[in-house]
C-alpha atoms as a PDB file:
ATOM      1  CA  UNK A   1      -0.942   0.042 -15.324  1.00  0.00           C
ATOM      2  CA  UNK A   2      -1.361   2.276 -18.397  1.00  0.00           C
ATOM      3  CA  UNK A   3       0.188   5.798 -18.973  1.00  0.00           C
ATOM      4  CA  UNK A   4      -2.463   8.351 -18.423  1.00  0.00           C
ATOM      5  CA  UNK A   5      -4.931   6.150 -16.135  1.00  0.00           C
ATOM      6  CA  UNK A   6      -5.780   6.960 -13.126  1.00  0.00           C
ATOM      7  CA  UNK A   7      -5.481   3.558 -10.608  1.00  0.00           C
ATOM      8  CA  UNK A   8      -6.862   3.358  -7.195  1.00  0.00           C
ATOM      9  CA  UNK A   9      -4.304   1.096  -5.106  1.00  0.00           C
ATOM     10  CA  UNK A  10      -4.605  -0.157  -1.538  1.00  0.00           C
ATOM     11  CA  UNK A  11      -1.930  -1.797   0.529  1.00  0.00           C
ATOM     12  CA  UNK A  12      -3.408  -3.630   3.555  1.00  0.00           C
ATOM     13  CA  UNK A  13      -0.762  -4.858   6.192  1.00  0.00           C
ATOM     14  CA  UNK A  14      -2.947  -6.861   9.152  1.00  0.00           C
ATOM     15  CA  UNK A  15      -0.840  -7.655  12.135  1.00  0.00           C
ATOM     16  CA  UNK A  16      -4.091 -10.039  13.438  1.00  0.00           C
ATOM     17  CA  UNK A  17      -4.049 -12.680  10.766  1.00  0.00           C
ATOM     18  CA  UNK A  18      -0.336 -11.667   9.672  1.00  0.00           C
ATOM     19  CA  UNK A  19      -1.012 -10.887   5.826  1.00  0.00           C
ATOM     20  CA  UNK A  20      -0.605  -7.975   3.345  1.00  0.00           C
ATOM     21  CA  UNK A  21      -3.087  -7.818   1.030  1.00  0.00           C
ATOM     22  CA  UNK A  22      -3.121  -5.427  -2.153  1.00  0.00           C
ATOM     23  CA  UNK A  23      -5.990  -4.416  -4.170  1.00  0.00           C
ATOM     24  CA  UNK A  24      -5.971  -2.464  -7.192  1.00  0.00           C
ATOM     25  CA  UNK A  25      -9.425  -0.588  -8.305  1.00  0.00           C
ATOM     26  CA  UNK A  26     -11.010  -2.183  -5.190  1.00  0.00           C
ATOM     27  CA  UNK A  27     -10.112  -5.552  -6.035  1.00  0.00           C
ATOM     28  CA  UNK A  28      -8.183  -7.569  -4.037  1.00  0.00           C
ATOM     29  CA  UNK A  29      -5.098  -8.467  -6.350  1.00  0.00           C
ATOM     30  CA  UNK A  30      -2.892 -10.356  -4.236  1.00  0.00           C
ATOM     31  CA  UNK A  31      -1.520 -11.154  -0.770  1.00  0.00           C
ATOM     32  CA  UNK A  32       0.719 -13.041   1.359  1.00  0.00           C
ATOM     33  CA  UNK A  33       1.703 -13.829   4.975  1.00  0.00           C
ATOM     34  CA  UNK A  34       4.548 -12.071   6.860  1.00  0.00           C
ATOM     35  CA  UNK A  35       5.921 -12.161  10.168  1.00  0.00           C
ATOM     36  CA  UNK A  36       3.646 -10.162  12.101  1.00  0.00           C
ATOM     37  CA  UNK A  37       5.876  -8.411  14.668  1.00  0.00           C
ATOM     38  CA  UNK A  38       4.955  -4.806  14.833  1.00  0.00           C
ATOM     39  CA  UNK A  39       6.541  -1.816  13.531  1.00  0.00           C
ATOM     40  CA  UNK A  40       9.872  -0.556  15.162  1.00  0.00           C
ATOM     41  CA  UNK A  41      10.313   2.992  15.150  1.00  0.00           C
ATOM     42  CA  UNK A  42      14.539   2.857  13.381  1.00  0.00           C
ATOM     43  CA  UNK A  43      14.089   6.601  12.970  1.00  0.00           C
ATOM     44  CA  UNK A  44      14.749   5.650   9.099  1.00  0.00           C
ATOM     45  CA  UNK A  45      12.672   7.956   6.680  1.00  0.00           C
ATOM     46  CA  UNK A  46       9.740   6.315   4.921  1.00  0.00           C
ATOM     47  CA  UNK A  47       9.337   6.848   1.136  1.00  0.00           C
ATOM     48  CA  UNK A  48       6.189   6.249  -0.710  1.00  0.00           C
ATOM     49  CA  UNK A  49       6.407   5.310  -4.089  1.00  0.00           C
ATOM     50  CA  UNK A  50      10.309   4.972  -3.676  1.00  0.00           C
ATOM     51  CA  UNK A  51      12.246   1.775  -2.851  1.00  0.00           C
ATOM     52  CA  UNK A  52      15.424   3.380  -1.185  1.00  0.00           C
ATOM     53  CA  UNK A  53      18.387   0.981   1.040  1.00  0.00           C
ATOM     54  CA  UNK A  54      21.633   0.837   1.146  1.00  0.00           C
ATOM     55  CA  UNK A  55      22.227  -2.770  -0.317  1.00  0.00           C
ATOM     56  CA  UNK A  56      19.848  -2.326  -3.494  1.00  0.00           C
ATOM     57  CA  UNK A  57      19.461   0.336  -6.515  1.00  0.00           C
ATOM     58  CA  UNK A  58      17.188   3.155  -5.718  1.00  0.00           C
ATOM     59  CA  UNK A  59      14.113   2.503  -7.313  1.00  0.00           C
ATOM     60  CA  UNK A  60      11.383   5.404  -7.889  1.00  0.00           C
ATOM     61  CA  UNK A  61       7.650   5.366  -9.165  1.00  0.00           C
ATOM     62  CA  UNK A  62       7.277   6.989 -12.571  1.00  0.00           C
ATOM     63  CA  UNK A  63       4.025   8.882 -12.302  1.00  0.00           C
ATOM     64  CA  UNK A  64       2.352  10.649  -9.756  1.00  0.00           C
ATOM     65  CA  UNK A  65       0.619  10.349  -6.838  1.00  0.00           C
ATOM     66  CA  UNK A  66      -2.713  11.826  -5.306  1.00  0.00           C
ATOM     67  CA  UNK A  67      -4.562  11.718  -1.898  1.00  0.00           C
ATOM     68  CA  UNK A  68      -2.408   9.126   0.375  1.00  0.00           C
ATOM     69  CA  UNK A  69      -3.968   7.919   2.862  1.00  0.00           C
ATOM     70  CA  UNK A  70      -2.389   6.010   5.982  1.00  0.00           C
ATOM     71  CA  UNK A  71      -4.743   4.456   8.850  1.00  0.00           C
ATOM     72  CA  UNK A  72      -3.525   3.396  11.886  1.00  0.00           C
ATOM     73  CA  UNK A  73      -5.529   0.270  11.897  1.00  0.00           C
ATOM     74  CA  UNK A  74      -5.975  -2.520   8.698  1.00  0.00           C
ATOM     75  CA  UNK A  75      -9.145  -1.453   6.714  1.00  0.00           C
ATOM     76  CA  UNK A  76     -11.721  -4.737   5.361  1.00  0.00           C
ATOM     77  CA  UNK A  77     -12.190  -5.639   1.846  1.00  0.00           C
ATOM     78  CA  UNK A  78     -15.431  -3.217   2.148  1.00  0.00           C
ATOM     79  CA  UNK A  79     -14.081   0.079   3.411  1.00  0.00           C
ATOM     80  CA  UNK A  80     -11.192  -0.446   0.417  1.00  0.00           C
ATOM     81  CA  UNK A  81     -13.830  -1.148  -2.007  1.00  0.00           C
ATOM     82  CA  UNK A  82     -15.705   1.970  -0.302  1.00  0.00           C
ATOM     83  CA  UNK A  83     -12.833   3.776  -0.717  1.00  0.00           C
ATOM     84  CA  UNK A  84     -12.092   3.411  -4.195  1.00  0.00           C
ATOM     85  CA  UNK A  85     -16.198   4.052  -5.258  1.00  0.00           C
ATOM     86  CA  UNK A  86     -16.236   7.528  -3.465  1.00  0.00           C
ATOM     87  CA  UNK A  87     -13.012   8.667  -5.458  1.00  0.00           C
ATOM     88  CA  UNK A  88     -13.554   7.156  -9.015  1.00  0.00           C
END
């Protein structure tokens, strides 16, 4: 990503056909499989745009950050691409 661009990104986490998919401008850009138990409420915090644990560095993102959005359901590859056309 380039200093001073904005970038749309979407991270997709599907519990139905266990894969995370990530797309970047509407485009999916990659993905993978994972094990698909659910969530498990650890009453941790959750960072966005921070990797934070105890057994790695602290690792923050260097820029910032507009309109989050979380769903409580996996969006398609159309309602991403939707998505990113109504906010370019």
């Amino acid at each position: 990503m380039n200093d001073g661009t904005w970038v749309h990104v979407a991270v997709v986490r599907s519990t139905t056909d266990a894969t995370k998919r990530i797309y970047v401008n509407g485009r999916l850009e990659a993905s993978s499989n994972f094990d698909a138990q659910p969530f498990e409420n650890t009453g941790l915090d959750i960072y966005i745009g921070a990797s934070v644990c105890d057994t790695m560095q602290h690792r923050f993102f260097n820029g910032s950050m507009d309109d989050v959005m979380i769903y409580d359901r996996a969006l398609s590859d159309d309602e991403v691409k939707s998505i990113y056309e109504a906010q370019k």
